[in-house]
N, C-alpha and C. Protein backbone atom coordinates (compact mmCIF):
# COMPACT_ATOMS: atom_id res chain seq x y z
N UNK A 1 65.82 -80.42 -63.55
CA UNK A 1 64.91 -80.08 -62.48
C UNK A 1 63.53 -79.81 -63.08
N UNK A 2 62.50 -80.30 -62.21
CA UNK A 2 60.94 -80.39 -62.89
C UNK A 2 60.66 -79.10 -62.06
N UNK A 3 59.47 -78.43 -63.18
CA UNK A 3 58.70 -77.77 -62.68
C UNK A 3 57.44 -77.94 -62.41
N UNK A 4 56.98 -77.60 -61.19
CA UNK A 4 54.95 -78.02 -61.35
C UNK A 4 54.16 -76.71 -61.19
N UNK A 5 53.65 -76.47 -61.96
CA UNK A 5 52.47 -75.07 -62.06
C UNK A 5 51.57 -75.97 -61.13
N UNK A 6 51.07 -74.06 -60.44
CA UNK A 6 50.41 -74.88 -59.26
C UNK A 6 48.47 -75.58 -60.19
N UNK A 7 47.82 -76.07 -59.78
CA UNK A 7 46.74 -76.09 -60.55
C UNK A 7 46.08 -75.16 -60.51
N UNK A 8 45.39 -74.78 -61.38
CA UNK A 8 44.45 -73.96 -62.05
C UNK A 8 43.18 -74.17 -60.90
N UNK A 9 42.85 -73.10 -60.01
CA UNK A 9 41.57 -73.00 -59.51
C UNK A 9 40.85 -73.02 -60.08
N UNK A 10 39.12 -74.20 -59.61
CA UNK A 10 38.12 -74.00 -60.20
C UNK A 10 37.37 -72.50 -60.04
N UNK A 11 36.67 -72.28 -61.04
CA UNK A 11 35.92 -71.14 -60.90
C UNK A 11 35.00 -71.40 -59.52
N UNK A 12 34.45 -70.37 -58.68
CA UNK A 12 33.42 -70.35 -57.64
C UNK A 12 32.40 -70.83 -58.57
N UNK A 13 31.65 -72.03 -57.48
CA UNK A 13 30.32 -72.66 -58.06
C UNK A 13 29.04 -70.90 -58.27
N UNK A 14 28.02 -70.99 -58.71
CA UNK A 14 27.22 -69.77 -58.76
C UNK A 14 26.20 -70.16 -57.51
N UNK A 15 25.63 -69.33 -56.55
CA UNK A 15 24.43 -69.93 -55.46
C UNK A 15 23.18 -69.65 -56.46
N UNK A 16 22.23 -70.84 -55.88
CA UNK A 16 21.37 -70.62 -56.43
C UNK A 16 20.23 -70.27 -55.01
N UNK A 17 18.96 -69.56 -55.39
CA UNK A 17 18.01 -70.10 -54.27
C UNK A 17 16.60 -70.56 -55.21
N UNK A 18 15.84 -70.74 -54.25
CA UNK A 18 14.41 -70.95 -54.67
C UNK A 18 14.01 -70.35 -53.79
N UNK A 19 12.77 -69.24 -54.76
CA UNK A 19 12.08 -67.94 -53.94
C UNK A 19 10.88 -67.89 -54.72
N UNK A 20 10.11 -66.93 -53.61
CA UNK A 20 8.72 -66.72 -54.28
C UNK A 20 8.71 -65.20 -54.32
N UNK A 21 8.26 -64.62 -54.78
CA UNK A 21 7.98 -63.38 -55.25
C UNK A 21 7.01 -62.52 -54.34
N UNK A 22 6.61 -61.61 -53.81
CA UNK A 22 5.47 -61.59 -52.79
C UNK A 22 4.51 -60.46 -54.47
N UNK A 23 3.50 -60.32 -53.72
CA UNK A 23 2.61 -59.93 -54.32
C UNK A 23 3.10 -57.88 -54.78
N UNK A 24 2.90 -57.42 -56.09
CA UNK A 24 2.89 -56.19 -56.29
C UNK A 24 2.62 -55.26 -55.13
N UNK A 25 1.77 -55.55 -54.97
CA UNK A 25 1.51 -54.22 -53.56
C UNK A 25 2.39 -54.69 -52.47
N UNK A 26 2.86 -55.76 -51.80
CA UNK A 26 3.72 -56.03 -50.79
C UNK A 26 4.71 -55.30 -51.37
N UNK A 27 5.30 -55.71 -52.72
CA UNK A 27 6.67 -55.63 -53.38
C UNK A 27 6.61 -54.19 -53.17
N UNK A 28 5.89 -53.64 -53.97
CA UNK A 28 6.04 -52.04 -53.87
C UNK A 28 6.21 -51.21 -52.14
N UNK A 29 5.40 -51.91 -51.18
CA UNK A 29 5.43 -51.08 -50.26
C UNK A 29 6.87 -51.65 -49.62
N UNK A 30 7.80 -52.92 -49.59
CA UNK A 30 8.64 -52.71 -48.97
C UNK A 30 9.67 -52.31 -49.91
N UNK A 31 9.52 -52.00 -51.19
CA UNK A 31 10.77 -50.82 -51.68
C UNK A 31 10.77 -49.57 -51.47
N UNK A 32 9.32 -49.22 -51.11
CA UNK A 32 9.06 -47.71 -50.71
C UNK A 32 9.41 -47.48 -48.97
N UNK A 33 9.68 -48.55 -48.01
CA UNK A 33 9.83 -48.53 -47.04
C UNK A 33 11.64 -48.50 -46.73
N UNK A 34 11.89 -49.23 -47.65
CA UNK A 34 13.36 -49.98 -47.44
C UNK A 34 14.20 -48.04 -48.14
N UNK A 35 13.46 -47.59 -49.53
CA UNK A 35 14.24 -46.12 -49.68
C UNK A 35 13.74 -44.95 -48.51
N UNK A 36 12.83 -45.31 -47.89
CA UNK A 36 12.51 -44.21 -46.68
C UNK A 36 13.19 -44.51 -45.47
N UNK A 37 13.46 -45.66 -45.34
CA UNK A 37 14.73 -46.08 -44.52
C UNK A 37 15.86 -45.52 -44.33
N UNK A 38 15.97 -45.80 -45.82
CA UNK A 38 17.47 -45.42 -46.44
C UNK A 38 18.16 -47.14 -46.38
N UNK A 39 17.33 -47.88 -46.43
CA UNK A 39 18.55 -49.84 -46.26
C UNK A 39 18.06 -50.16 -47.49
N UNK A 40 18.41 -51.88 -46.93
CA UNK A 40 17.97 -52.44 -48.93
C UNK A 40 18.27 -53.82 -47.46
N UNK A 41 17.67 -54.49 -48.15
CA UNK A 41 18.20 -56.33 -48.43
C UNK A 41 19.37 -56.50 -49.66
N UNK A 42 18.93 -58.04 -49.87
CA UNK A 42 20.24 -58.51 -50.63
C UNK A 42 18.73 -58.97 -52.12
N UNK A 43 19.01 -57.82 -52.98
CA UNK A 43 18.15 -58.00 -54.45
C UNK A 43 16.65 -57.10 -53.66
N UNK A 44 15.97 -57.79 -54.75
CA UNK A 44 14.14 -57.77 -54.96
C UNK A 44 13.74 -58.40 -53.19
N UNK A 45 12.53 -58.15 -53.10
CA UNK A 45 12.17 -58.29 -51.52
C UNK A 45 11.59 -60.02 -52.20
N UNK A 46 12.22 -61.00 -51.38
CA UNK A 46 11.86 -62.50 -51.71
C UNK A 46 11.59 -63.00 -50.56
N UNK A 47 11.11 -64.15 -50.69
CA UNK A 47 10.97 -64.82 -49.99
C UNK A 47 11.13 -66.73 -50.37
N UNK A 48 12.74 -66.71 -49.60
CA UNK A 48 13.11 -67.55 -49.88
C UNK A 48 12.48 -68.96 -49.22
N UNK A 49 12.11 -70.30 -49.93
CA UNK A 49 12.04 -71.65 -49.70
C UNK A 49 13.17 -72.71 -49.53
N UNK A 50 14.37 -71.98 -50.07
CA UNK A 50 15.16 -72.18 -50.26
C UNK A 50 16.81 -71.12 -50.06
N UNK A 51 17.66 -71.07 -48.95
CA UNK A 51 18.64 -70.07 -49.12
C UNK A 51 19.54 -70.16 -49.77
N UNK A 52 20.27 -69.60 -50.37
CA UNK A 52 21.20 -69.94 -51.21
C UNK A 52 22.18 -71.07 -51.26
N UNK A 53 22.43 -71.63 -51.98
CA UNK A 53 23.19 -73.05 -52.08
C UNK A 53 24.08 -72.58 -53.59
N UNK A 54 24.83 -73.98 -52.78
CA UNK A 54 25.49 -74.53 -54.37
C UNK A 54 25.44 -76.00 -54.65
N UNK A 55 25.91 -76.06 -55.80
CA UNK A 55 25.42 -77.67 -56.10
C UNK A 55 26.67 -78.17 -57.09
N UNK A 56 26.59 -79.46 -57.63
CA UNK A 56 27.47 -79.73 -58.44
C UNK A 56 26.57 -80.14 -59.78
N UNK A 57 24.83 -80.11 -59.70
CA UNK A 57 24.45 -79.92 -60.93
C UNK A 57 24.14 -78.91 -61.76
N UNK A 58 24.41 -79.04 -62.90
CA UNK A 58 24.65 -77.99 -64.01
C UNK A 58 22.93 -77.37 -63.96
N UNK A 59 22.69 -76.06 -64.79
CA UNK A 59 21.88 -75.30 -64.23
C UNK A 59 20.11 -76.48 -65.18
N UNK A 60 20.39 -76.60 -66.36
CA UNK A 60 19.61 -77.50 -66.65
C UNK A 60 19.15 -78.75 -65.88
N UNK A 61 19.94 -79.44 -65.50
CA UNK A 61 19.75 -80.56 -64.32
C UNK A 61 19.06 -80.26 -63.27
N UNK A 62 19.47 -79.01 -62.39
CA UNK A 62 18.84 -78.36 -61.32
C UNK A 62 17.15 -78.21 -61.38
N UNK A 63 16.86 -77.51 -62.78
CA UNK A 63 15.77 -77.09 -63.17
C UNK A 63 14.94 -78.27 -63.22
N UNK A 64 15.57 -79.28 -63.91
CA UNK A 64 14.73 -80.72 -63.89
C UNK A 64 14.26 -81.45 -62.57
N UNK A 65 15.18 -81.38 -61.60
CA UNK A 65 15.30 -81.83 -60.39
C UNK A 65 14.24 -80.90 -59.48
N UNK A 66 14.13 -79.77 -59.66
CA UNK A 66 12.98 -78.75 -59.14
C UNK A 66 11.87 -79.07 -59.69
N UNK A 67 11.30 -79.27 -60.94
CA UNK A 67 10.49 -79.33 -61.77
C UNK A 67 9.99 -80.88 -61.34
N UNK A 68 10.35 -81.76 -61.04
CA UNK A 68 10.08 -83.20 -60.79
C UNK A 68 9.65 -82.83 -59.44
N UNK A 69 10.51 -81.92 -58.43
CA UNK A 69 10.09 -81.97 -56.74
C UNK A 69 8.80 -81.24 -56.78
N UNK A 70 8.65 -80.12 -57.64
CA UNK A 70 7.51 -79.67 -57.20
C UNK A 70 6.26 -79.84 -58.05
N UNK A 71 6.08 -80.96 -58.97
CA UNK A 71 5.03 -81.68 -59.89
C UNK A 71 3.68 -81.71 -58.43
N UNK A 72 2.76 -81.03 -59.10
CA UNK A 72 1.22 -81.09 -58.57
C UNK A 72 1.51 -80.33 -57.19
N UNK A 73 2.49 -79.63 -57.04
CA UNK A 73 2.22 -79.09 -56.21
C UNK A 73 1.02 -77.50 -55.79
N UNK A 74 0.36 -77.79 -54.89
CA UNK A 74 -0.48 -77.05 -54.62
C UNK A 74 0.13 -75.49 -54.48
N UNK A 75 -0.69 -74.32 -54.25
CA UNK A 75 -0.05 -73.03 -54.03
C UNK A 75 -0.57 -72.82 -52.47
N UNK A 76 0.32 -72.00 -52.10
CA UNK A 76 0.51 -71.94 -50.80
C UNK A 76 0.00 -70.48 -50.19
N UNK A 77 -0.80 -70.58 -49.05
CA UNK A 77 -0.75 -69.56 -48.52
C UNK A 77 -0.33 -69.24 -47.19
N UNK A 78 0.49 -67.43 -47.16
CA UNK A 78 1.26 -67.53 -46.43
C UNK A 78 0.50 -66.25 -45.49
N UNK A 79 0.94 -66.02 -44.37
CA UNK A 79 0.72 -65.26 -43.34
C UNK A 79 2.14 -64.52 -42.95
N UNK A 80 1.52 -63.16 -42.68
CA UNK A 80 2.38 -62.19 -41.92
C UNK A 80 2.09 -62.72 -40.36
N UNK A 81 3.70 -62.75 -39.76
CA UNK A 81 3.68 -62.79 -38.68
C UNK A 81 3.88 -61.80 -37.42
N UNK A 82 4.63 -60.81 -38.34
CA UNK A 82 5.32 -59.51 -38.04
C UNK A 82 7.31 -59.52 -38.43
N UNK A 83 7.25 -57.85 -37.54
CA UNK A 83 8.69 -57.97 -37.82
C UNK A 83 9.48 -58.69 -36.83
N UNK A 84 10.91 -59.07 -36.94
CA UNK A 84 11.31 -59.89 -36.46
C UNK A 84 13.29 -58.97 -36.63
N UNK A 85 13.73 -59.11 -35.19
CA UNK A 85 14.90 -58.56 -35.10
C UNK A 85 15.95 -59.47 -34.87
N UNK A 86 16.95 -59.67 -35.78
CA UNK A 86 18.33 -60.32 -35.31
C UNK A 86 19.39 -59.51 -35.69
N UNK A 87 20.28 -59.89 -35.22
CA UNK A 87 22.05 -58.83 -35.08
C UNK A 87 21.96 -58.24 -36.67
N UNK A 88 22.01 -56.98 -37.16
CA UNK A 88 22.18 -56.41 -38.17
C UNK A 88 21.23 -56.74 -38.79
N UNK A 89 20.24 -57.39 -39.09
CA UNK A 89 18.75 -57.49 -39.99
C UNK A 89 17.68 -57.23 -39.50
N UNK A 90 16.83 -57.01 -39.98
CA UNK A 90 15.61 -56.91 -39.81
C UNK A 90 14.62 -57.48 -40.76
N UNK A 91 13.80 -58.33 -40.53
CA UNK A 91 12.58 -58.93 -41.70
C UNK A 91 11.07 -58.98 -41.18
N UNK A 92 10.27 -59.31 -41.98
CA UNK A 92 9.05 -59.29 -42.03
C UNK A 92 8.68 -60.91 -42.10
N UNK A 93 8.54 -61.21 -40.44
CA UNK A 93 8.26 -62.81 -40.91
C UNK A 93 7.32 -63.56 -41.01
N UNK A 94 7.28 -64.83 -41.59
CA UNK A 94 5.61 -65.10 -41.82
C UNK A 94 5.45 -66.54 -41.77
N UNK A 95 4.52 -66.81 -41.25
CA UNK A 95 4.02 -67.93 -39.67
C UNK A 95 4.70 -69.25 -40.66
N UNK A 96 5.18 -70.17 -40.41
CA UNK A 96 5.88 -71.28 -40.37
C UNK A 96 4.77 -72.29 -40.30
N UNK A 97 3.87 -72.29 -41.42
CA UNK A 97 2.57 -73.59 -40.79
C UNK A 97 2.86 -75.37 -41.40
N UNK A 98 2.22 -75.95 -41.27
CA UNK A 98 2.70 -77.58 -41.64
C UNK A 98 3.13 -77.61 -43.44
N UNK A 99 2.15 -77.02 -44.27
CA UNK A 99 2.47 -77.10 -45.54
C UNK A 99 3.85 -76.53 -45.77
N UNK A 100 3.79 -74.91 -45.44
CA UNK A 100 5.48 -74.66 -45.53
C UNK A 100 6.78 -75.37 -45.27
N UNK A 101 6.54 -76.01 -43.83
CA UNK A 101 7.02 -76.30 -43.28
C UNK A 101 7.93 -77.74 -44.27
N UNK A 102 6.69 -78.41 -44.37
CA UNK A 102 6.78 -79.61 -45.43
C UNK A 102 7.87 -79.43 -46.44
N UNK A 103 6.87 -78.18 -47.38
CA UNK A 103 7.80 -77.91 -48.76
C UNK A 103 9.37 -77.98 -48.62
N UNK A 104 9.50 -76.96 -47.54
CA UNK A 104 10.98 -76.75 -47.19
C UNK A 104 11.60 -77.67 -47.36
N UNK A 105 11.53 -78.37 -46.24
CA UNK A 105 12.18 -79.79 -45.87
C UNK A 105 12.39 -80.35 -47.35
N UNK A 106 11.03 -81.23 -48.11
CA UNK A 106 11.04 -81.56 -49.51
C UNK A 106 12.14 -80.70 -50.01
N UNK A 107 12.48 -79.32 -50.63
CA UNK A 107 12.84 -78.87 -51.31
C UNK A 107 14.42 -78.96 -50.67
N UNK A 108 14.82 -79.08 -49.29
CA UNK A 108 16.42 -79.47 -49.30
C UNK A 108 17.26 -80.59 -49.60
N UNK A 109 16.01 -81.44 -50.08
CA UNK A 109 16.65 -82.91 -50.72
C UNK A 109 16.82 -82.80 -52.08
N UNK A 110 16.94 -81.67 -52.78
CA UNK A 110 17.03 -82.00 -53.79
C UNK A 110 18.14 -81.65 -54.54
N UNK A 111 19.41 -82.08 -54.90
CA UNK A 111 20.71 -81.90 -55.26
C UNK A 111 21.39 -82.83 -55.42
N UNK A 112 22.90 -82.85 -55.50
CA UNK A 112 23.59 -82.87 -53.95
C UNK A 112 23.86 -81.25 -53.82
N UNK A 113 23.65 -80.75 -52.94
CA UNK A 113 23.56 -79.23 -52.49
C UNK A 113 24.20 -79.05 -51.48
N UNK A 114 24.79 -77.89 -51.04
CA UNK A 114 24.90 -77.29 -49.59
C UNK A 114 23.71 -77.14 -48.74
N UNK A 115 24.18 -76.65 -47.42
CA UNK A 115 22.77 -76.46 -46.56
C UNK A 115 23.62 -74.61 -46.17
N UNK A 116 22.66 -74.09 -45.93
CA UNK A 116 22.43 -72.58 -45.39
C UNK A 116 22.36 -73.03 -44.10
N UNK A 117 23.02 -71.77 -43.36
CA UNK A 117 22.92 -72.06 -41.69
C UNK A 117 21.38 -72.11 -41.05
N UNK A 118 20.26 -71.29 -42.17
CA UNK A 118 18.97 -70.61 -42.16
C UNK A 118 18.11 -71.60 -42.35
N UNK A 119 18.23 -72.85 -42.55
CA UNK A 119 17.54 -74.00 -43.44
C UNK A 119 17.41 -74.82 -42.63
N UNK A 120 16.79 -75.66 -42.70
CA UNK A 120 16.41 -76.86 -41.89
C UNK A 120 15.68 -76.58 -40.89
N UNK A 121 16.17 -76.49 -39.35
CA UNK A 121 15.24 -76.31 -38.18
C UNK A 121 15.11 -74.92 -37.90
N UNK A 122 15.91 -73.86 -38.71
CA UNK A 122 16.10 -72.75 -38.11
C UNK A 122 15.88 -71.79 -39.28
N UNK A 123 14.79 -72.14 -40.14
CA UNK A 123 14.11 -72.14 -41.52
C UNK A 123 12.99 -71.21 -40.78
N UNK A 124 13.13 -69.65 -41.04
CA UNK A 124 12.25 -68.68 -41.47
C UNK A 124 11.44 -67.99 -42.22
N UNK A 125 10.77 -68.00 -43.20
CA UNK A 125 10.47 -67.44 -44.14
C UNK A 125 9.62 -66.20 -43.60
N UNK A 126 10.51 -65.65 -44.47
CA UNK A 126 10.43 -64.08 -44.12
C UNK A 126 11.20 -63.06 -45.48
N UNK A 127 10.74 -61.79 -45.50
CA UNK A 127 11.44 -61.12 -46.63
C UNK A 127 11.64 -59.73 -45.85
N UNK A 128 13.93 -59.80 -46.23
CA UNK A 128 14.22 -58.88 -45.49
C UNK A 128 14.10 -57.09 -46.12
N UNK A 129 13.55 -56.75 -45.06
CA UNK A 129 13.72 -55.44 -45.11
C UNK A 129 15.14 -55.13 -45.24
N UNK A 130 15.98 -54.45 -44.37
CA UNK A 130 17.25 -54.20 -43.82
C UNK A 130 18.19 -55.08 -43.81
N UNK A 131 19.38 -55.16 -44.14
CA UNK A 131 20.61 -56.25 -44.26
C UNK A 131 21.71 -55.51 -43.88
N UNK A 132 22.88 -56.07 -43.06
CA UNK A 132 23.76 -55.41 -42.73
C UNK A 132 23.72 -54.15 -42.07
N UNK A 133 22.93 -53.96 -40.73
CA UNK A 133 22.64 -52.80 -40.27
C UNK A 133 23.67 -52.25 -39.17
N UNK A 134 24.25 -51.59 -39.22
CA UNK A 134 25.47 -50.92 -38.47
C UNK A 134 25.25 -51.21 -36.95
N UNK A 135 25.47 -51.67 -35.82
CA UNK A 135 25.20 -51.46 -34.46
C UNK A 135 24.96 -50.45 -33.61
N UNK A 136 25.58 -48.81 -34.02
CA UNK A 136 24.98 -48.06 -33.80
C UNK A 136 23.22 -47.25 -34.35
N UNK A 137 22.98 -47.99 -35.46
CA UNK A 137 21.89 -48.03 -35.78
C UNK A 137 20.66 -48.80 -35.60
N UNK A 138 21.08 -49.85 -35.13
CA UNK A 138 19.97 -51.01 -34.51
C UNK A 138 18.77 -50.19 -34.26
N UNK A 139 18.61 -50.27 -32.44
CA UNK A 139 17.93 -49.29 -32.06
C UNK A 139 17.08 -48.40 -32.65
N UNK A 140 17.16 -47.72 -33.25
CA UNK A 140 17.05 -46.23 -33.90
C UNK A 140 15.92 -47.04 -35.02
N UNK A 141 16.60 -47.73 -35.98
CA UNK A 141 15.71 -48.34 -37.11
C UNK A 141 14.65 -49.42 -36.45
N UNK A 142 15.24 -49.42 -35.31
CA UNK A 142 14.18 -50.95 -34.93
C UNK A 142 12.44 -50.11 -34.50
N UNK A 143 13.07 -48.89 -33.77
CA UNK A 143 12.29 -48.20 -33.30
C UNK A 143 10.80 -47.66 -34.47
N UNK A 144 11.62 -47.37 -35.49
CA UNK A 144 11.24 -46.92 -36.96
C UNK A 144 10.46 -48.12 -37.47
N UNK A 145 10.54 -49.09 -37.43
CA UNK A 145 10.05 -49.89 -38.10
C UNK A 145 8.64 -50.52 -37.40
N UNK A 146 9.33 -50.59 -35.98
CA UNK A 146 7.55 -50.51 -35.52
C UNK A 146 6.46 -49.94 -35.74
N UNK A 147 6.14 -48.53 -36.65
CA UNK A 147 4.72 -47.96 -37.03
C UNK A 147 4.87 -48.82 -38.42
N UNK A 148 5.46 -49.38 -39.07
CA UNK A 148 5.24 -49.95 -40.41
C UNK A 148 4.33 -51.05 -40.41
N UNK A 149 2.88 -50.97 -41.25
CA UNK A 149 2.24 -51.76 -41.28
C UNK A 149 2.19 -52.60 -42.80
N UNK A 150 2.36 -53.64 -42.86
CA UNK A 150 2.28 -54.34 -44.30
C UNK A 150 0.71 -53.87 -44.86
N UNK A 151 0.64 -53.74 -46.12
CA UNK A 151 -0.67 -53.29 -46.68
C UNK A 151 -1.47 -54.80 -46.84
N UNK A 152 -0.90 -55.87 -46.52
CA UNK A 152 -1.98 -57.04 -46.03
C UNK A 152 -0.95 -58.68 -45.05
N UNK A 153 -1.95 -59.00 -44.87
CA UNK A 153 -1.86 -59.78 -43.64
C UNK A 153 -1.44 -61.47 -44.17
N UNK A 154 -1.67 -61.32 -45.28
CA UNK A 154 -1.11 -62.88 -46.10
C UNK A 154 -1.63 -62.92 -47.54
N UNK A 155 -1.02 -63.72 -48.24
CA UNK A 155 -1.18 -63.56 -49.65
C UNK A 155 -1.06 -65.44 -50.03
N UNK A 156 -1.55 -65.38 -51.44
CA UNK A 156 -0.94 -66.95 -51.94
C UNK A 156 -0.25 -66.59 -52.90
N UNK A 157 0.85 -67.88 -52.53
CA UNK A 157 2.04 -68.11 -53.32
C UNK A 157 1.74 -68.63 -54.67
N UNK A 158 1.54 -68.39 -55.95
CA UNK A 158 1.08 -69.19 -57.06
C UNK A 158 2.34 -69.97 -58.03
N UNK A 159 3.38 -69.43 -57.36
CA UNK A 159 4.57 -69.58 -58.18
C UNK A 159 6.26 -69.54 -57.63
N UNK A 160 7.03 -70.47 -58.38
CA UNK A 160 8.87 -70.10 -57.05
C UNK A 160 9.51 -70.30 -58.39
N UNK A 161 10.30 -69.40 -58.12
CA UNK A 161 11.36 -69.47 -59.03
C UNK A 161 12.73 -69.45 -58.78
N UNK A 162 13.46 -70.39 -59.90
CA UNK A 162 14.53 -70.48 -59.41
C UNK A 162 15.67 -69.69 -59.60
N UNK A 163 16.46 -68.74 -59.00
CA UNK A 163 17.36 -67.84 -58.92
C UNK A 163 19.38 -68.77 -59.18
N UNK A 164 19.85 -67.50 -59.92
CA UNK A 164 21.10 -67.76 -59.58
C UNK A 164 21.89 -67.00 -59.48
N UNK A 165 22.78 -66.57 -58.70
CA UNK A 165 23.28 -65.48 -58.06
C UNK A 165 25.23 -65.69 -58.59
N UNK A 166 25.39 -65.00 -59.16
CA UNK A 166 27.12 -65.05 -60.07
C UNK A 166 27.99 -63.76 -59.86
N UNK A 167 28.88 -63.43 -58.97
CA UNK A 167 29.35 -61.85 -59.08
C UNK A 167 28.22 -60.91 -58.97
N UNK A 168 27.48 -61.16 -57.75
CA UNK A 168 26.75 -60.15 -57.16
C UNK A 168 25.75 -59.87 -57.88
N UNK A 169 25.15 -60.73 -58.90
CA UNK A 169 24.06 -60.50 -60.19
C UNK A 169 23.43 -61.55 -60.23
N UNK A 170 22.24 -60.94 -59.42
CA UNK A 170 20.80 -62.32 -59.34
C UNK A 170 19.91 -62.22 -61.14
N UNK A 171 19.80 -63.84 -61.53
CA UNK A 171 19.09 -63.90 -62.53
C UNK A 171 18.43 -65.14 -62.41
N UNK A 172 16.98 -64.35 -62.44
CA UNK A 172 15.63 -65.56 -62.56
C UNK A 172 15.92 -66.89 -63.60
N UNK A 173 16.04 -68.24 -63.15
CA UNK A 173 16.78 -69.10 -64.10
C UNK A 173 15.07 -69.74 -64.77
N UNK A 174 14.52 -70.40 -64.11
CA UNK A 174 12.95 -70.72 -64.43
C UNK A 174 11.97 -70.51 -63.28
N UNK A 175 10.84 -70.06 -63.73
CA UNK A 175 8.94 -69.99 -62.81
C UNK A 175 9.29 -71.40 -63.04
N UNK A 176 8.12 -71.70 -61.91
CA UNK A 176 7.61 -73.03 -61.35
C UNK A 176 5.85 -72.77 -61.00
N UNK A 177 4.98 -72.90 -61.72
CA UNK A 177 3.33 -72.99 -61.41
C UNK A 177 3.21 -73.67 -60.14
N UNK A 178 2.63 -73.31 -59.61
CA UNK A 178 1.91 -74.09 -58.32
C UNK A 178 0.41 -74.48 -58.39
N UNK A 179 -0.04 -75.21 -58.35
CA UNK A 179 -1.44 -76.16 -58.88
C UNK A 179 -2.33 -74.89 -58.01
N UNK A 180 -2.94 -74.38 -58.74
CA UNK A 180 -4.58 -73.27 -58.21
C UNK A 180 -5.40 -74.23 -57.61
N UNK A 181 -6.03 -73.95 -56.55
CA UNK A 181 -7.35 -74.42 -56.51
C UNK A 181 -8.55 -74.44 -57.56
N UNK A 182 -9.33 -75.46 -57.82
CA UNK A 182 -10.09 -75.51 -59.16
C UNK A 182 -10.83 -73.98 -59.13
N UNK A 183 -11.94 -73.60 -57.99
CA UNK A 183 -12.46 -72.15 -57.83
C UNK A 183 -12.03 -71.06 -57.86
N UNK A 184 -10.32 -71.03 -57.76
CA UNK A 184 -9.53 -69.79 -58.16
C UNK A 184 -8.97 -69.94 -59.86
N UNK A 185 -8.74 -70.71 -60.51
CA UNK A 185 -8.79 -71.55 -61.97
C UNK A 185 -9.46 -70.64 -62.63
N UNK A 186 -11.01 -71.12 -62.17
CA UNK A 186 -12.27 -70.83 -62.71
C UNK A 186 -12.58 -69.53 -62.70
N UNK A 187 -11.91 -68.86 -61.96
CA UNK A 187 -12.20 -66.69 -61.71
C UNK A 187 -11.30 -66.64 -62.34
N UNK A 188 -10.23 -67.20 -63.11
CA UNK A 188 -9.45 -66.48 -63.55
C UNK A 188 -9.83 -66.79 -65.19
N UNK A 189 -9.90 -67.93 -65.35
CA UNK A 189 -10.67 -68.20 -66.86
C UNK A 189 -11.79 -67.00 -67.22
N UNK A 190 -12.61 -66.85 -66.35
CA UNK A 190 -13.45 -66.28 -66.25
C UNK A 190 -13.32 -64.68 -66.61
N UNK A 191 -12.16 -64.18 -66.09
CA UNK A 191 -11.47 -63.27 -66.12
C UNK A 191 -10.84 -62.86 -67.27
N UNK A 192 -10.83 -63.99 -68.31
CA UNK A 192 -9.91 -64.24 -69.29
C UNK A 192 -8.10 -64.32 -69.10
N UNK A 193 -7.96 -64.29 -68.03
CA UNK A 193 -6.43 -64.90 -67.97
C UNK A 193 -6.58 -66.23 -68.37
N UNK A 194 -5.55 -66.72 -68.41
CA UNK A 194 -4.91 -67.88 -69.09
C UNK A 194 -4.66 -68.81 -67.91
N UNK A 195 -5.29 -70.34 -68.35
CA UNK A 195 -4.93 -71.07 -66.65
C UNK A 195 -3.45 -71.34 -66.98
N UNK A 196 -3.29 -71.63 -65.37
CA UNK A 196 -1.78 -72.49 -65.55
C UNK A 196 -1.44 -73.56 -65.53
């Protein structure tokens, strides 16, 4: 009589996203908002171009495949739109204009990848405050969150990086430059930073 061991499960693929970072003073005021809360999101306050996926290319490949999609790409600027309420979250969302809009799209062809339920037509960019908010608490925090004012109204994106997320442990995999305008270049040379 034969025996068959059942097969050996593959390990879970790791998600990756592609995110942008918001600016120090944003960053700081929604960690100082999110512990006066008492919530959190899921990591660092991001703002994803990309929601988490998986893929079947290895993490080097990925990086190449990003690095080719986003060659000469310009940096982006983004706008606060306000806050924005759905079942258990809460985020800070920010206006959806043709360039964004673009990138997105561009940036879900590039794999073979999964799609996020969040992606495609129903593609927000926004960075959450609150995640997983109890139903008896809705209300109460939603209420709270209306005197919160962002300390500015839009920022530019100069940079996305690509994330990978393994057993609950996000790690920055590579930055991606986004092409400056020549007059912002030039203040920063000027400045003595280093162009990109």
């Amino acid at each position: 009589m034969t025996h068959h061991l059942p097969p050996i499960p593959e390990p879970p693929r790791p998600l990756y996203s592609l995110v942008a970072w918001p600016p120090q003073v944003l960053d700081t005021w929604m960690r100082r908002a999110q512990a006066t809360l008492n919530v959190s999101g899921f990591g660092l306050p991001h703002l994803n171009l990309r929601a988490p996926f998986q893929t079947s290319l290895g993490s080097p490949d990925l990086m190449a495949a990003f690095r080719e999609g986003l060659r000469g790409e310009p940096a982006l600027e983004v706008r606060v739109r306000g806050w924005k309420r759905l079942s258990s979250v809460i985020f800070l969302e920010f206006e959806l204009d043709p360039a964004l809009s673009d990138l997105h799209a561009r940036m879900l062809n590039i794999g073979p990848s999964s799609r996020a339920p969040y992606d495609g037509a129903d593609y927000r960019p926004h960075l959450t405050l609150a995640l997983g908010i109890l139903p008896w608490a809705e209300d109460l925090l939603w209420e709270q969150v209306q005197a919160l004012r962002p300390p500015l109204d839009h920022f530019t994106v100069q940079a996305l990086s690509l994330t990978r997320e393994e057993r609950g442990e996000v790690q920055e995999l590579h930055t991606f430059p986004l092409v400056l305008p020549l007059e912002d270049e030039g203040a920063m040379n000027e400045a003595g930073a280093a162009p990109s």
